[in-house]
Protein backbone atom coordinates (compact mmCIF):
# COMPACT_ATOMS: atom_id res chain seq x y z
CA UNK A 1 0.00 0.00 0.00
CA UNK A 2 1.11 3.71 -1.13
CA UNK A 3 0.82 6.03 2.31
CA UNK A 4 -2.01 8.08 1.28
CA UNK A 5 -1.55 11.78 1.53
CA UNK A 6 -4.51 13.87 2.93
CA UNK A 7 -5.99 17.40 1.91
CA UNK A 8 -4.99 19.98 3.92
CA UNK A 9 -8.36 21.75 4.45
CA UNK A 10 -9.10 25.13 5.93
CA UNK A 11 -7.62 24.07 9.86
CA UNK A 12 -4.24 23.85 7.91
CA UNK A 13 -5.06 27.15 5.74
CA UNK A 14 -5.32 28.80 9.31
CA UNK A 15 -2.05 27.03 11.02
CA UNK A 16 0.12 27.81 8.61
CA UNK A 17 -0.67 31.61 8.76
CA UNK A 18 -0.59 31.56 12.69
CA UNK A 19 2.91 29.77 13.22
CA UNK A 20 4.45 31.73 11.03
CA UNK A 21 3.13 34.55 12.35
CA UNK A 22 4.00 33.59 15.94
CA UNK A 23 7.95 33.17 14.46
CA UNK A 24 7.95 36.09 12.39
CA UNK A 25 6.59 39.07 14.59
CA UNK A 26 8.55 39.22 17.41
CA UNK A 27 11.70 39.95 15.64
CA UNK A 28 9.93 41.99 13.24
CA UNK A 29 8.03 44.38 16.51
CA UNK A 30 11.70 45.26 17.00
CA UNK A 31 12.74 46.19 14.08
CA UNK A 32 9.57 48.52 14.03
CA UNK A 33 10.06 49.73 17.49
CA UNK A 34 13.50 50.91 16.69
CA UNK A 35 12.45 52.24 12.93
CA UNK A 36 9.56 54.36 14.76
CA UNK A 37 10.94 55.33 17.97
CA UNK A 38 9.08 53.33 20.37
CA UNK A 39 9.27 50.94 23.27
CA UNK A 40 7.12 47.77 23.64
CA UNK A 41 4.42 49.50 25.75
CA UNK A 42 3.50 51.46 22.87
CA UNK A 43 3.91 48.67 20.10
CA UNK A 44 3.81 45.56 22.35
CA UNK A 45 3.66 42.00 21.39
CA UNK A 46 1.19 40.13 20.76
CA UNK A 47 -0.09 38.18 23.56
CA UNK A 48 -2.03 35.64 22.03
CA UNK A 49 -2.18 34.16 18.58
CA UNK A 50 -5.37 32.05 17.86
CA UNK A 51 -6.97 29.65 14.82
CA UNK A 52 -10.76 30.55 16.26
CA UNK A 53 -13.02 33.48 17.20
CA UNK A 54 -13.28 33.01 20.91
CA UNK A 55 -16.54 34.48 22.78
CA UNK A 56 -14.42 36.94 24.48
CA UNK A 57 -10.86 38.10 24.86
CA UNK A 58 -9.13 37.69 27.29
CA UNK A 59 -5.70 38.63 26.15
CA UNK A 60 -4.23 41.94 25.02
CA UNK A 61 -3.17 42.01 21.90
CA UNK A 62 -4.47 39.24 20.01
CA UNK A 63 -3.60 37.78 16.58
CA UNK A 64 -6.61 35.64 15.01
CA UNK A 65 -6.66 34.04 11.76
CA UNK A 66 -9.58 32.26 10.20
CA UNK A 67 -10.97 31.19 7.28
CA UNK A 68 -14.46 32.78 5.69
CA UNK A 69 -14.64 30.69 2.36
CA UNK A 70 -12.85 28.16 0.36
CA UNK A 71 -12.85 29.88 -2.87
CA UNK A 72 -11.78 27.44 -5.90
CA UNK A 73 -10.27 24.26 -6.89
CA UNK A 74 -8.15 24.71 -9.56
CA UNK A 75 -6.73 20.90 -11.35
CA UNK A 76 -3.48 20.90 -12.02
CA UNK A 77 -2.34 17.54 -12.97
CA UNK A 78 -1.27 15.02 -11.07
CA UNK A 79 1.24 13.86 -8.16
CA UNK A 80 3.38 11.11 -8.41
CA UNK A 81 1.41 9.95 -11.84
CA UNK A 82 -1.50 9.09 -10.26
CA UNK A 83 -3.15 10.96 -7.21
CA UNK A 84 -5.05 14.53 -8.52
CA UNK A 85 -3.58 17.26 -7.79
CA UNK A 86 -5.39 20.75 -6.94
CA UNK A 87 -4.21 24.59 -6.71
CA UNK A 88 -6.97 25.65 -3.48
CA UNK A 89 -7.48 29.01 -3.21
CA UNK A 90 -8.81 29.79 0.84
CA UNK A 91 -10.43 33.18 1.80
CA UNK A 92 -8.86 34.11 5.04
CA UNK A 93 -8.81 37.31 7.37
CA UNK A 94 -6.11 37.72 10.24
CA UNK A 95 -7.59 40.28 12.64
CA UNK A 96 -5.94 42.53 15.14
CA UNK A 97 -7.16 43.75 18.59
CA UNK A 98 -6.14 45.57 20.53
CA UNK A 99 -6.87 47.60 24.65
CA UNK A 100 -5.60 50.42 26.06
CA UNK A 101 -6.14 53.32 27.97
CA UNK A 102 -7.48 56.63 25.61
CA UNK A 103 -8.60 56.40 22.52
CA UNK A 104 -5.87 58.03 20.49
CA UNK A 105 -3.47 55.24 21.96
CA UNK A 106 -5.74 52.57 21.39
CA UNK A 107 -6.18 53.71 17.70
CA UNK A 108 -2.20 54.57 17.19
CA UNK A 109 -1.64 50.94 18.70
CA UNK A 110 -4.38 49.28 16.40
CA UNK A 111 -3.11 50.76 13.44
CA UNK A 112 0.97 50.49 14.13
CA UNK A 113 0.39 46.65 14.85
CA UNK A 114 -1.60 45.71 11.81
CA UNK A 115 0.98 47.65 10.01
CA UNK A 116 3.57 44.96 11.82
CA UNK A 117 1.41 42.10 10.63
CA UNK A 118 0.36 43.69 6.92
CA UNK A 119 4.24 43.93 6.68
CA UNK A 120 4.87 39.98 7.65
CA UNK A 121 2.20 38.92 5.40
CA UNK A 122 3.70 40.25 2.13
CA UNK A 123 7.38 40.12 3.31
CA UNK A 124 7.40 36.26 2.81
CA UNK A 125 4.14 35.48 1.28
CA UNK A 126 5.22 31.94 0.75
CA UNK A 127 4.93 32.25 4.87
CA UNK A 128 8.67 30.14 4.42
CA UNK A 129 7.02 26.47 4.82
CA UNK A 130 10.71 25.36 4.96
CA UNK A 131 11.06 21.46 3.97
CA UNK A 132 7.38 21.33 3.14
CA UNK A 133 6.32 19.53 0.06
CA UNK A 134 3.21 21.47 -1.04
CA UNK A 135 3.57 25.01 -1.33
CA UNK A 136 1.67 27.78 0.30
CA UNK A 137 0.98 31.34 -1.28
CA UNK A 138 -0.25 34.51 -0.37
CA UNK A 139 -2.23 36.07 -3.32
CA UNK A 140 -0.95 39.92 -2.60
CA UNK A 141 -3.07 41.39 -5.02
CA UNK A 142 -6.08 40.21 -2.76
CA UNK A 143 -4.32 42.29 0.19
CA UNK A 144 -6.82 44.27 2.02
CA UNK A 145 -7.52 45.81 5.28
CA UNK A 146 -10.77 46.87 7.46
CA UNK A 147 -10.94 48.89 10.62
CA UNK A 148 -13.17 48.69 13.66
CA UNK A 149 -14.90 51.45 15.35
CA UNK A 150 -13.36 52.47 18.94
CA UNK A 151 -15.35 50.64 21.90
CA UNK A 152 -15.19 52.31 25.34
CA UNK A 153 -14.92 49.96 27.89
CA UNK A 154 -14.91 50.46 32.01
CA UNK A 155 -12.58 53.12 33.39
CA UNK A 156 -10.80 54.83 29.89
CA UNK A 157 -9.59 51.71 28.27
CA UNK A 158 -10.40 51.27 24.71
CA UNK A 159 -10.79 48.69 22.39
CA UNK A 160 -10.21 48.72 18.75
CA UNK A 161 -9.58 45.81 15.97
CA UNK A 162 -8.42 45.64 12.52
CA UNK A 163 -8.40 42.67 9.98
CA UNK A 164 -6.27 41.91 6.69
CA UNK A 165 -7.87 39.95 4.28
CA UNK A 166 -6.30 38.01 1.71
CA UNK A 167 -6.19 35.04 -0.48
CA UNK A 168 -4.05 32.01 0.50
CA UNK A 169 -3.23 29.33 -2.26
CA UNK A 170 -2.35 25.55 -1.25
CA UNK A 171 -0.99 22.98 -3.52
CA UNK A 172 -3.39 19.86 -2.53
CA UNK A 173 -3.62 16.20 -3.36
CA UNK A 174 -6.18 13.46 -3.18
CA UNK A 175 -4.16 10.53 -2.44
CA UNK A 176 -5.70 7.36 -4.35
CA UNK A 177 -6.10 4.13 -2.46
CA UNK A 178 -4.88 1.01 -3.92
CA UNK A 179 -7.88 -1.17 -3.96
CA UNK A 180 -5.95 -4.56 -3.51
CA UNK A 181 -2.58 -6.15 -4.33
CA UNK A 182 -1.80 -6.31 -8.14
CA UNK A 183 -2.99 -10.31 -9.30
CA UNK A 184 0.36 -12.11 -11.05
CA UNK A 185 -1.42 -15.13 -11.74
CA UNK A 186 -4.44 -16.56 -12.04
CA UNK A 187 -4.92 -20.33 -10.38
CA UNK A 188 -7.58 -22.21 -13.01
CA UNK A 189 -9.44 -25.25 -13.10
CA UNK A 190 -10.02 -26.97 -16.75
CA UNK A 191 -13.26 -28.99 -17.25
CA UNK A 192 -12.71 -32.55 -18.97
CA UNK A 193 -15.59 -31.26 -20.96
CA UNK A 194 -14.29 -31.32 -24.80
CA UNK A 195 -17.48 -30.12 -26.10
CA UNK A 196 -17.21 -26.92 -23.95
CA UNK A 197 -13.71 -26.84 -24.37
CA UNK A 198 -14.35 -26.13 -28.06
CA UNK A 199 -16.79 -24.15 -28.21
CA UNK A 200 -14.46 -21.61 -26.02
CA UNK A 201 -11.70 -22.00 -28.39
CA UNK A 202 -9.20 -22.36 -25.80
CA UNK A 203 -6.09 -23.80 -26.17
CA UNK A 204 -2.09 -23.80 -25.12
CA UNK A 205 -2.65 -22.74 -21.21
CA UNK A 206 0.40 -23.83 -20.18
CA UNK A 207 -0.64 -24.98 -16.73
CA UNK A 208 -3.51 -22.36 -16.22
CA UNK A 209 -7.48 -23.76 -16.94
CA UNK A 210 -10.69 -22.76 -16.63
CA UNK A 211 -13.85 -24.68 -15.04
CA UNK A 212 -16.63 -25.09 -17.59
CA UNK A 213 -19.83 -26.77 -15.82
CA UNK A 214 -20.90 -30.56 -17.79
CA UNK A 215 -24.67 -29.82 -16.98
């Protein structure tokens, strides 16, 4: 038996964004921090980086990536001569949020961080699946961004969000079960019948027969 390779699906779509996320952005926050001028209480990392849309948050900032819509499936031949092979095309969003105190902080933050993740995102939109077989591709053409409203929470904190939507490409193949084990030969029993015999028309079977029923 061939070991059957599986679809990736949208739970993969979403991991692949989110650890490479969770590798990229620290190093890239202080890069920022020292291009911009600020410390990490003014562009601070991420606390959080999640595959889901929890009921509340509970963490300050969060990353989230999902998935809204599996968009096409594009043929492109086939893997290893037999097993179809698709181009999948996934419709994701990675949102930001973000709390402080004062709403000109909480929007400055907001906007500096997606700026942070915007920047990973098309930096390496191959999202560097090192030693990976299939490949993964941001479309960047499909690069767009929303912003929230400002929410006022208790005391003067704020809360604000921002998501990045995009297109994300997969390489994906439908591994093909073998059914059974290839037959090499075929075990035969001849009938003494000649009548049968002949009106089959078989001959020369060099060991190998076939059972005809006499009645």
């Amino acid at each position: 038996m061939r070991p059957a390779e599986l679809m990736y699906g949208p739970q993969f779509a979403k991991k692949f964004v989110t650890d490479y996320l969770k590798n990229d952005i620290p190093n890239r926050l202080i890069m920022y921090r020292n291009g911009w001028n600020l410390d990490d209480i003014t562009l601070p990392n991420p606390e959080s980086y999640l595959t889901y849309e929890p009921l509340a948050l509970d963490a300050w900032p969060t990353i989230i990536t999902v998935v809204l819509s599996t968009k096409t499936f594009d043929r492109r031949g086939f893997a290893n001569g037999l097993d179809p092979l698709y181009k999948v095309v996934y419709g994701m969003r990675t949102y930001v949020w973000v709390r402080t105190e004062g709403s000109e902080q909480t929007t400055e933050m907001r906007d500096r961080l997606t700026t942070v993740v915007r920047s990973a995102l098309l930096d390496y939109p191959c999202l560097q699946r090192d030693g990976a077989e299939r490949e993964a591709m941001i479309d960047e053409s499909t690069v767009g961004e929303e912003f929230s409203d400002l929410t006022l929470l208790k005391g003067d904190r704020v809360l604000a969000g921002a998501y990045i939507a995009y297109d994300l490409s997969i390489d994906e193949v439908i591994a093909r079960q073998d059914i059974a084990d290839a037959v090499v030969r075929f075990d035969l029993d001849i009938g003494q019948n000649p009548v049968a015999t002949a009106n089959l028309g078989i001959t020369n079977f060099d060991d190998t027969s076939i059972s005809i029923p006499t009645d």
